[in-house]
N, C-alpha and C. Protein backbone atom coordinates (compact mmCIF):
# COMPACT_ATOMS: atom_id res chain seq x y z
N UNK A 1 41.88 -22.95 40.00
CA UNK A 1 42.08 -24.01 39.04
C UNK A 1 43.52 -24.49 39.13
N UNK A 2 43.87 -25.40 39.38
CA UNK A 2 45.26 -25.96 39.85
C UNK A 2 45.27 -27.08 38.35
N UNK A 3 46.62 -26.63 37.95
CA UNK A 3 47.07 -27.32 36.03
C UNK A 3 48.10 -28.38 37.06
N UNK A 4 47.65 -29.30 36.31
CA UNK A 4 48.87 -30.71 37.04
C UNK A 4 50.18 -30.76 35.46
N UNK A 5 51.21 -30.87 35.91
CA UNK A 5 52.36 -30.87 34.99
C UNK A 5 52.02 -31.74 33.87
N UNK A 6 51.58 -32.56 33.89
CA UNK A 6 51.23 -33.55 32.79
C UNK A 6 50.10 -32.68 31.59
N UNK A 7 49.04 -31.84 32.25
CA UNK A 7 49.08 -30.42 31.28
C UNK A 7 49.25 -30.14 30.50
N UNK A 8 50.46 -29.67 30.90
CA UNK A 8 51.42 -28.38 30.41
C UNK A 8 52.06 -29.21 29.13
N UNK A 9 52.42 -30.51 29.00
CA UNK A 9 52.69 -31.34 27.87
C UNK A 9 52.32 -31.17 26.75
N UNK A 10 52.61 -30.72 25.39
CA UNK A 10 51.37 -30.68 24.44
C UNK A 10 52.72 -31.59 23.47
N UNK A 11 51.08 -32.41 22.39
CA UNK A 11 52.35 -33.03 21.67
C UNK A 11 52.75 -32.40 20.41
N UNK A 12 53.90 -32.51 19.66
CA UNK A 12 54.29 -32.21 18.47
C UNK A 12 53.64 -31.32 17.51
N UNK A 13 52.34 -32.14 17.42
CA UNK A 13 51.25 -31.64 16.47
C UNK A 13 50.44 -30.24 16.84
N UNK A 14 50.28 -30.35 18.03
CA UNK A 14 49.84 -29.03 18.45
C UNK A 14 50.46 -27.94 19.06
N UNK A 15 51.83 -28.55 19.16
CA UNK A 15 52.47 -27.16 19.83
C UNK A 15 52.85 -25.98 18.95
N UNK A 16 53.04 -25.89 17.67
CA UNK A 16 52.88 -24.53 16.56
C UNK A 16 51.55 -24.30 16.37
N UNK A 17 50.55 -24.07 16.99
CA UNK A 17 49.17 -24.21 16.50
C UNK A 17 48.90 -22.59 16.74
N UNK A 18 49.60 -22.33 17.93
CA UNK A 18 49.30 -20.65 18.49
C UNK A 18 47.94 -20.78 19.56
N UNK A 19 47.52 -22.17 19.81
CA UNK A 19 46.25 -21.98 20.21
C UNK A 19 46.73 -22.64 21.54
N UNK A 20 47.56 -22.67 21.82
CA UNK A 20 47.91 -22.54 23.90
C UNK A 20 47.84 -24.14 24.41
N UNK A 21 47.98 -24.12 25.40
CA UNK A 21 46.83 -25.06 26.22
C UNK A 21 45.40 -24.98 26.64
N UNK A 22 44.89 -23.68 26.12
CA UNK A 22 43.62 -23.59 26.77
C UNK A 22 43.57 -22.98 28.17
N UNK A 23 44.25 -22.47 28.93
CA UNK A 23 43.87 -22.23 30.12
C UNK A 23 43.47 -21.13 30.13
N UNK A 24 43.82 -19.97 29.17
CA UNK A 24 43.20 -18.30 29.12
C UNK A 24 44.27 -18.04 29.27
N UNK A 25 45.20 -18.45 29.88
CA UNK A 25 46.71 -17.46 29.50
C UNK A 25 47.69 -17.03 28.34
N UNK A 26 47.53 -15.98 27.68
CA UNK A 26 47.91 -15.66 26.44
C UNK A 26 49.40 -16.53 26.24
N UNK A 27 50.25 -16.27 27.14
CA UNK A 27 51.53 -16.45 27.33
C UNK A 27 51.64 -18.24 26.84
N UNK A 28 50.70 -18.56 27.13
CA UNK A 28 50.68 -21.02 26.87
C UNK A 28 50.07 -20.37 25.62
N UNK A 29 50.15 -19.14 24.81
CA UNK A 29 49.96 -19.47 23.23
C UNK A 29 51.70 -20.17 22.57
N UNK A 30 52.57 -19.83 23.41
CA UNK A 30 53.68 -20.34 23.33
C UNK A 30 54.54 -21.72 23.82
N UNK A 31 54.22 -22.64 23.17
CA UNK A 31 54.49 -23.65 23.78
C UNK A 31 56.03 -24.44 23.20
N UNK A 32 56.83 -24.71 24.15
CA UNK A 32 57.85 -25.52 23.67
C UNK A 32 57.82 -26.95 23.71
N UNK A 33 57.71 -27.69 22.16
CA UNK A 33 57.86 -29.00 22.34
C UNK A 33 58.54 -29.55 23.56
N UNK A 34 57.91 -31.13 24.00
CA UNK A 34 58.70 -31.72 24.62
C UNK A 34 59.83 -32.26 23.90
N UNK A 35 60.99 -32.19 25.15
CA UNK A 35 62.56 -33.16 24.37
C UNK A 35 62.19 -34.47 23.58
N UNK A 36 62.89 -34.61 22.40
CA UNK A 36 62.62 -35.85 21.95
C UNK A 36 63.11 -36.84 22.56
N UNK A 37 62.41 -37.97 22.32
CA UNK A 37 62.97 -39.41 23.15
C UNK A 37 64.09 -39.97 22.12
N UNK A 38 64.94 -40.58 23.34
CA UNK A 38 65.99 -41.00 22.32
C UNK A 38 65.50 -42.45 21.46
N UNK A 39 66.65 -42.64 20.28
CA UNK A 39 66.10 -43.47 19.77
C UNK A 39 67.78 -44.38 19.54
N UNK A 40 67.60 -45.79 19.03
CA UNK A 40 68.89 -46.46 18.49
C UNK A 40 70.01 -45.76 17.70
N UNK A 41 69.17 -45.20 16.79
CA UNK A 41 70.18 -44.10 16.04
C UNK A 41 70.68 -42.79 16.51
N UNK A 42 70.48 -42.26 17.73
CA UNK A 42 70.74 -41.06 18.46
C UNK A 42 71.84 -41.17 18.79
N UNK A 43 73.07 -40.68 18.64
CA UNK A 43 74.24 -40.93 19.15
C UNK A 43 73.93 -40.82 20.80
N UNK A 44 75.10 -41.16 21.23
CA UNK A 44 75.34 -41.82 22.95
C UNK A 44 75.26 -39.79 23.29
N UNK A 45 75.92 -39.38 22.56
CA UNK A 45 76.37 -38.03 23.25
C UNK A 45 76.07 -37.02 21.99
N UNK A 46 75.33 -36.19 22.37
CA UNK A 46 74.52 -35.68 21.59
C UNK A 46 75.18 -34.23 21.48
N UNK A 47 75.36 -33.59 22.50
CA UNK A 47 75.63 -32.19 23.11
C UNK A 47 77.22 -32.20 23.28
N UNK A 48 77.78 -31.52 22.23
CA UNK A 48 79.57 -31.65 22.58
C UNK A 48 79.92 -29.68 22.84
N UNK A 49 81.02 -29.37 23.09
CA UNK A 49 81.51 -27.78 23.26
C UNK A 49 82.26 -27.19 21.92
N UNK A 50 81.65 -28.19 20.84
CA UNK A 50 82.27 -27.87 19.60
C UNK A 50 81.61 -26.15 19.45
N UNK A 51 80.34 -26.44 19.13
CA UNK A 51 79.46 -24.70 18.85
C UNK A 51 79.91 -23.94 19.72
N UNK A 52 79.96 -24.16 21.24
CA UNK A 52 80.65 -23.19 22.07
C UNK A 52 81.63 -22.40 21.79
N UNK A 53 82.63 -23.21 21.88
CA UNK A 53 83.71 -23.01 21.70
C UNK A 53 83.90 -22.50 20.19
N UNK A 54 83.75 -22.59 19.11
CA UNK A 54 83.55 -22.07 17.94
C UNK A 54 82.57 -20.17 17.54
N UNK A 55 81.67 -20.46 18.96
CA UNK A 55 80.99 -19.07 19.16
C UNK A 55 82.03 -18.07 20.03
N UNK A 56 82.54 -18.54 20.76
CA UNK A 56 83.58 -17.63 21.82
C UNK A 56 84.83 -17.75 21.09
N UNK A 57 85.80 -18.21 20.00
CA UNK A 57 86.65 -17.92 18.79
C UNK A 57 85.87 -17.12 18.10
N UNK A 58 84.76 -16.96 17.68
CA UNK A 58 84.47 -15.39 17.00
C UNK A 58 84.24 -14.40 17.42
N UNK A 59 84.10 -14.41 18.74
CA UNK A 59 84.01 -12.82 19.45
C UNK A 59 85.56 -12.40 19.62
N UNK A 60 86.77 -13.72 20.30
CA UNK A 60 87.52 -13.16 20.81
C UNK A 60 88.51 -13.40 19.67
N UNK A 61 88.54 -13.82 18.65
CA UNK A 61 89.57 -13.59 17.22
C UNK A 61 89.19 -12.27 16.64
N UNK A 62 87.41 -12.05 17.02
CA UNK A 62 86.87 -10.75 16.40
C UNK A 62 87.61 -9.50 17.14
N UNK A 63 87.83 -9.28 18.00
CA UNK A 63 88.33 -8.67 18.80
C UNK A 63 90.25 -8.28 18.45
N UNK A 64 90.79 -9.61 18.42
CA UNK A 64 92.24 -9.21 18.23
C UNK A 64 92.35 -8.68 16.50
N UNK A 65 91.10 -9.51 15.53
CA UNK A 65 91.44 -8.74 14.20
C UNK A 65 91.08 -7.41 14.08
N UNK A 66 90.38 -6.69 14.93
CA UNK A 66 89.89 -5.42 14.91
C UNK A 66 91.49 -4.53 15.11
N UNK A 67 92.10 -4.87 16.26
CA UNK A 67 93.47 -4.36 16.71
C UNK A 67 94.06 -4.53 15.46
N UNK A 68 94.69 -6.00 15.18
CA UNK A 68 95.73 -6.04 14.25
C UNK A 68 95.12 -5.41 12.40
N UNK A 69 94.04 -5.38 12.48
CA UNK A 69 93.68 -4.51 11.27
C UNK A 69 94.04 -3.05 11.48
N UNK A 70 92.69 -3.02 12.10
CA UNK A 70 93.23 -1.43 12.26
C UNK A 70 94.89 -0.66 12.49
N UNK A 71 95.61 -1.43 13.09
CA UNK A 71 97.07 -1.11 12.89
C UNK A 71 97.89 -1.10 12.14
N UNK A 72 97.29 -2.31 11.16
CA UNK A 72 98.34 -2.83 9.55
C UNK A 72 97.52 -1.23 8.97
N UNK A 73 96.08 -0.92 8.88
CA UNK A 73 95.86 -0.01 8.04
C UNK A 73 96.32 1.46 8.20
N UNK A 74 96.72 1.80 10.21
CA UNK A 74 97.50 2.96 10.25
C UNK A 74 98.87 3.08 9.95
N UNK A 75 99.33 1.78 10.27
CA UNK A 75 101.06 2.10 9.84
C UNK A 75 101.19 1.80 8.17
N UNK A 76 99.94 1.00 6.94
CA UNK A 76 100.62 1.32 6.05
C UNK A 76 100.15 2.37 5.30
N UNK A 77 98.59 2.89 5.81
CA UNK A 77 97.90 3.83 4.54
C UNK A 77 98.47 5.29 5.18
N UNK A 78 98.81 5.51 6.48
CA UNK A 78 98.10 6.44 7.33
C UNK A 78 99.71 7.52 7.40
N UNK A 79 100.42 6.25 8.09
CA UNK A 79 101.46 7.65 8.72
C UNK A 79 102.86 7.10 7.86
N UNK A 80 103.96 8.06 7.95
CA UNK A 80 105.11 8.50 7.18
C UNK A 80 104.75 8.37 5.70
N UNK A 81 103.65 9.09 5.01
CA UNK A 81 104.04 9.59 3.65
C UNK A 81 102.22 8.62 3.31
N UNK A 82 102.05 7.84 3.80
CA UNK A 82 100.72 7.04 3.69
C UNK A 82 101.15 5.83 2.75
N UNK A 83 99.86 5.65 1.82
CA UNK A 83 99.79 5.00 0.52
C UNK A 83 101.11 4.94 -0.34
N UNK A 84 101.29 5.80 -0.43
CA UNK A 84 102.41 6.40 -1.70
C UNK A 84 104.00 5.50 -1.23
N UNK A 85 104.08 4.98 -0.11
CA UNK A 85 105.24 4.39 0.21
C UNK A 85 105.03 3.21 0.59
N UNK A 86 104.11 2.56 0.26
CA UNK A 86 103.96 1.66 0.03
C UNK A 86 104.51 0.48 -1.17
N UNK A 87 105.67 0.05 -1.77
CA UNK A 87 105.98 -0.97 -2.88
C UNK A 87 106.63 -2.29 -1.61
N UNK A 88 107.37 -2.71 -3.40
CA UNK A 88 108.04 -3.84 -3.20
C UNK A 88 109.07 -3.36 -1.92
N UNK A 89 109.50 -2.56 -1.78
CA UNK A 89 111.05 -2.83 -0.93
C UNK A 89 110.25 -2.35 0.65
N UNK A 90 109.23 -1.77 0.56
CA UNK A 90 108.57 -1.27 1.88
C UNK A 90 108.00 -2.74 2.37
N UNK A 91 107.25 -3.70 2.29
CA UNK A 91 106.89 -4.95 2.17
C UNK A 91 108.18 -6.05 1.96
N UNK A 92 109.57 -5.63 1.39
CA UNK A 92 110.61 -6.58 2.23
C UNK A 92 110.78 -6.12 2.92
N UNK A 93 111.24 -4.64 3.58
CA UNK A 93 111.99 -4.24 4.71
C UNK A 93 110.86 -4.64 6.12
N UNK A 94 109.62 -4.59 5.88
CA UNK A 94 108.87 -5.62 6.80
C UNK A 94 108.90 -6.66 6.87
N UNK A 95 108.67 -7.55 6.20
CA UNK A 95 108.97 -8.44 6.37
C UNK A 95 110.82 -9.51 6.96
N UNK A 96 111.57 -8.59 6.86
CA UNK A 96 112.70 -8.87 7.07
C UNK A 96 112.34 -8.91 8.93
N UNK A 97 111.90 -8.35 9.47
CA UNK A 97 111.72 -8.22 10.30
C UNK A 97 110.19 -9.84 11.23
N UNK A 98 110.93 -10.04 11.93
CA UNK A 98 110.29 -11.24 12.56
C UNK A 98 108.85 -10.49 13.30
N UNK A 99 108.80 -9.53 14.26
CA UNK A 99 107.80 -8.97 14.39
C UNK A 99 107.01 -8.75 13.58
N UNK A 100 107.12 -8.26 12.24
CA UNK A 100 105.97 -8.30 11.42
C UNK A 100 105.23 -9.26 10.27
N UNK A 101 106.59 -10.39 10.20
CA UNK A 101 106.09 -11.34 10.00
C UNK A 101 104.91 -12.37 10.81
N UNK A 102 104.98 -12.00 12.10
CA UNK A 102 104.54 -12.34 13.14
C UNK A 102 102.92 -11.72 13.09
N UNK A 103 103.22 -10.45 12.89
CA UNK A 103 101.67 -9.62 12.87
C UNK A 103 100.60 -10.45 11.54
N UNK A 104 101.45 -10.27 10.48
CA UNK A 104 100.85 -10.12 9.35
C UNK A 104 100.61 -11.63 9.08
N UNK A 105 101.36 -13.10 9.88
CA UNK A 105 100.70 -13.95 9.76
C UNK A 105 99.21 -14.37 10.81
N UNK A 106 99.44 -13.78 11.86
CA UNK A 106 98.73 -13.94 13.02
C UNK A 106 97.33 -13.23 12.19
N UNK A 107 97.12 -11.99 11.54
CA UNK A 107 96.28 -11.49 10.63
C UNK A 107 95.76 -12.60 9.65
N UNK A 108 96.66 -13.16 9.30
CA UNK A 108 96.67 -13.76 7.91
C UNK A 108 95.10 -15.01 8.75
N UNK A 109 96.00 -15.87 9.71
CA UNK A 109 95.62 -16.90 9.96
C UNK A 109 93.86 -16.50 10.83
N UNK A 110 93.88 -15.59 11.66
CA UNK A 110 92.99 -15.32 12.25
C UNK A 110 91.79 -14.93 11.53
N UNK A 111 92.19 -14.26 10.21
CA UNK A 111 90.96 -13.71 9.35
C UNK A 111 90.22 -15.02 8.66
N UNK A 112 91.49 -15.66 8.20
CA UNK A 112 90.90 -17.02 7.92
C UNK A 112 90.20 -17.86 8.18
N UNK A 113 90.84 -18.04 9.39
CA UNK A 113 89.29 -19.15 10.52
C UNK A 113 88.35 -18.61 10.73
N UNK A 114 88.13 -17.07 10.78
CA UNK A 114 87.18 -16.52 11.35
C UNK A 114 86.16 -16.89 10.43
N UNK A 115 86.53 -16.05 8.91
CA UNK A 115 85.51 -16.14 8.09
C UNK A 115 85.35 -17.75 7.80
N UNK A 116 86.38 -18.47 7.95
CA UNK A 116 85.72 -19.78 7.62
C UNK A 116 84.31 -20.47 8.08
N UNK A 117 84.86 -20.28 9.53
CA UNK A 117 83.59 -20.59 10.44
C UNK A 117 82.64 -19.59 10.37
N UNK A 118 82.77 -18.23 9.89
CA UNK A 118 81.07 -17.90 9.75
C UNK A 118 80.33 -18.57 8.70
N UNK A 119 80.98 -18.71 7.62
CA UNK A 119 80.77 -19.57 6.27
C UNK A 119 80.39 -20.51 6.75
N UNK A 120 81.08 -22.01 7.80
CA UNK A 120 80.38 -23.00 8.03
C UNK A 120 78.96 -22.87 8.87
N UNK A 121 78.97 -21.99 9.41
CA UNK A 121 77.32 -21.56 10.21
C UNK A 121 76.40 -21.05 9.22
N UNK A 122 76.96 -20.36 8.11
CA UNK A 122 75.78 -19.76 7.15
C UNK A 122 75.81 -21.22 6.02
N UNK A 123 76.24 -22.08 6.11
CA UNK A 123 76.41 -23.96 5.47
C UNK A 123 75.68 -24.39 6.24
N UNK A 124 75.98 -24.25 7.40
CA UNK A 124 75.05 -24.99 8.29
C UNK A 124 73.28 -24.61 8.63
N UNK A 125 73.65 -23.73 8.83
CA UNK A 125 71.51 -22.79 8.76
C UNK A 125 71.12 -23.42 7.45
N UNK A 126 71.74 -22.68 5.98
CA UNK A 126 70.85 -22.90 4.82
C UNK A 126 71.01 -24.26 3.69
N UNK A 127 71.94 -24.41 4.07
CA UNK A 127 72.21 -25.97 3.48
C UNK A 127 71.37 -26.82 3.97
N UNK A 128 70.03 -27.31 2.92
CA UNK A 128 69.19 -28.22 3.52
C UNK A 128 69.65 -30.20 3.87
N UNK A 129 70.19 -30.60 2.58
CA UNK A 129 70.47 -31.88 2.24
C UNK A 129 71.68 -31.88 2.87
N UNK A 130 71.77 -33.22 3.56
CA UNK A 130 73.29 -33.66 4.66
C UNK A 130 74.20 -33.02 3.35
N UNK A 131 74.23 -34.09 2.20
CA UNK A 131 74.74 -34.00 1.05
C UNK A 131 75.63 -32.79 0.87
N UNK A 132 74.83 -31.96 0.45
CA UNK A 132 74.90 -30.27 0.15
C UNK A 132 75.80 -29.74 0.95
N UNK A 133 75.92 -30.03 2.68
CA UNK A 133 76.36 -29.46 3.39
C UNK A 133 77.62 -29.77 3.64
N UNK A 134 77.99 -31.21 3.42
CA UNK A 134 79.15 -32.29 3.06
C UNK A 134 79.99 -31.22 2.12
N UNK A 135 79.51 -31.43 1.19
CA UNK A 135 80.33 -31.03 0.12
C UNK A 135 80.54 -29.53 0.70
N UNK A 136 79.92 -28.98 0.57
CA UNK A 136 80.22 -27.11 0.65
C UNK A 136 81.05 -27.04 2.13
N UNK A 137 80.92 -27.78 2.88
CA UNK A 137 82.13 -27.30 4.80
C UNK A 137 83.30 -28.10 3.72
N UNK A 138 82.95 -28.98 2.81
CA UNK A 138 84.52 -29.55 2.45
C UNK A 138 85.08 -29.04 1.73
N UNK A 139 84.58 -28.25 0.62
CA UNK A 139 85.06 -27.55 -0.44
C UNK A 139 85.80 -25.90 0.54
N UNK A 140 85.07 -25.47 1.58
CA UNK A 140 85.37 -24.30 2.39
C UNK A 140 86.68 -24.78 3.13
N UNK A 141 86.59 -26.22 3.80
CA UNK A 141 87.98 -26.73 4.42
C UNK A 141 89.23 -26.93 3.42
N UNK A 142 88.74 -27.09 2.43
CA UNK A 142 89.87 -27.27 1.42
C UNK A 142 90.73 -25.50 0.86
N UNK A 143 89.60 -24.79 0.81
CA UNK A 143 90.14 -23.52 0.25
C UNK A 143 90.56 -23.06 1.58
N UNK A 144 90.00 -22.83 2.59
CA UNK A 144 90.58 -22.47 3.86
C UNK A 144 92.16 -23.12 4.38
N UNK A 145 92.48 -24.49 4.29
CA UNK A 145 93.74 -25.06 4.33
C UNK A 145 94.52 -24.22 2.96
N UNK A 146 94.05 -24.59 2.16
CA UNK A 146 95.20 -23.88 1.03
C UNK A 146 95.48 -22.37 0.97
N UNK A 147 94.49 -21.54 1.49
CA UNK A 147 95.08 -20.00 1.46
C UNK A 147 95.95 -20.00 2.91
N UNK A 148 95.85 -21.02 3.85
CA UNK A 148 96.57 -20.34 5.32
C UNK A 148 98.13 -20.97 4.72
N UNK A 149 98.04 -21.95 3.93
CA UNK A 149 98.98 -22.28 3.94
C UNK A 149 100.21 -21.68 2.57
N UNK A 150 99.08 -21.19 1.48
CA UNK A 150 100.21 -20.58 0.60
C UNK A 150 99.92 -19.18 1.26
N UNK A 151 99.56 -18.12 2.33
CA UNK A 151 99.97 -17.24 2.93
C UNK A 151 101.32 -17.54 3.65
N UNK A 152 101.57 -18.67 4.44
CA UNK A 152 102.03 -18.80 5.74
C UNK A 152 103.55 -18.90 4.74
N UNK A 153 103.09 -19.69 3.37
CA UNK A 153 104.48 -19.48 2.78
C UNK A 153 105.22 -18.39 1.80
N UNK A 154 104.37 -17.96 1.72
CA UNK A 154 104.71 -16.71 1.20
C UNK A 154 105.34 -15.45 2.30
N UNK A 155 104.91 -15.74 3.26
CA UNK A 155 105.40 -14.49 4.21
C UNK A 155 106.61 -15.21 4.82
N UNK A 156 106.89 -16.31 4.82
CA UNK A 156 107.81 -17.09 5.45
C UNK A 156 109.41 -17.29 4.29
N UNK A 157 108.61 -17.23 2.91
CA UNK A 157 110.26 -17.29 2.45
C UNK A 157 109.98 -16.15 1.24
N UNK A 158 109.58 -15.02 1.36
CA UNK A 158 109.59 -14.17 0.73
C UNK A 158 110.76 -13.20 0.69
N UNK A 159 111.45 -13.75 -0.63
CA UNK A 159 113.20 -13.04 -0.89
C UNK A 159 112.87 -11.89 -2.01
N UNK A 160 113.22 -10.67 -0.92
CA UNK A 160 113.61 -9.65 -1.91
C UNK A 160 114.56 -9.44 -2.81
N UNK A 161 115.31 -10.40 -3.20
CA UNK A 161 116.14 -10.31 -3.81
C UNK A 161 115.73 -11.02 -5.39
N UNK A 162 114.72 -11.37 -5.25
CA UNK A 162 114.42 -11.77 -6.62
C UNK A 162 114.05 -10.98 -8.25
């Protein structure tokens, strides 16, 4: 029995049906719609490296916050005295220091985007209405700009001398 490609086509309506093409092969109970045809309203360019690129920033930000966590939590809970030496003047005498201003913003900023963008993917899956989704990535872009930025200033002109 030789299936000609035109076949294998099923439209819209029947391709969730579970009921195949008919040929006896369990496997055509699985059918993938055909691509939709474009239409006037389809943008020119449909497919950009935004998601890409947004999926490979969470493995490899996931990756450097694992390091720079786990290190802020051995050098402040862990070793010379732990917890207990932890105040105000332990947190200037770091910060006086450009290296750890360096750590603790690079932390700061990286945790931020990260979780931002998982937030905009869990906006994006369950947020049904354009509407809905508008508002909530904007309300997330807005709190996301304002914590990187009253972090970035806080670690940047933080005077122990006050």
């Amino acid at each position: 029995m030789s299936t000609d490609t035109n076949d294998l086509v099923v439209t819209s309506v029947h391709a969730h049906t579970g009921k195949g093409l008919g040929t006896g092969n369990p496997a055509d109970a699985f059918v993938v719609e055909p691509a939709r045809t474009r239409t006037r309203k389809t943008p020119r360019r449909t497919r950009t490296n935004f998601e890409m690129l947004a999926w490979l920033f969470m493995r490899l930000s996931g990756v450097v916050l694992v390091v720079l966590v786990l290190g802020h939590l051995l050098i402040n809970l862990m070793l010379d005295g732990g917890v207990s030496r932890v105040s105000f003047a332990f947190v200037a005498g770091r910060w006086a220091s450009p290296f750890w201003q360096g750590w603790d913003l690079l932390m700061l900023w990286l945790a931020m985007l990260h979780g931002a963008n998982g937030m905009r993917t869990v906006i994006n899956d369950y947020a049904e209405k354009d509407a809905t989704r508008l508002w909530l990535k904007g309300l997330l872009g807005v709190a996301t700009v304002f914590t990187v930025l009253l972090g970035t200033l806080v670690i940047f002109t933080f005077d122990p001398n006050i």
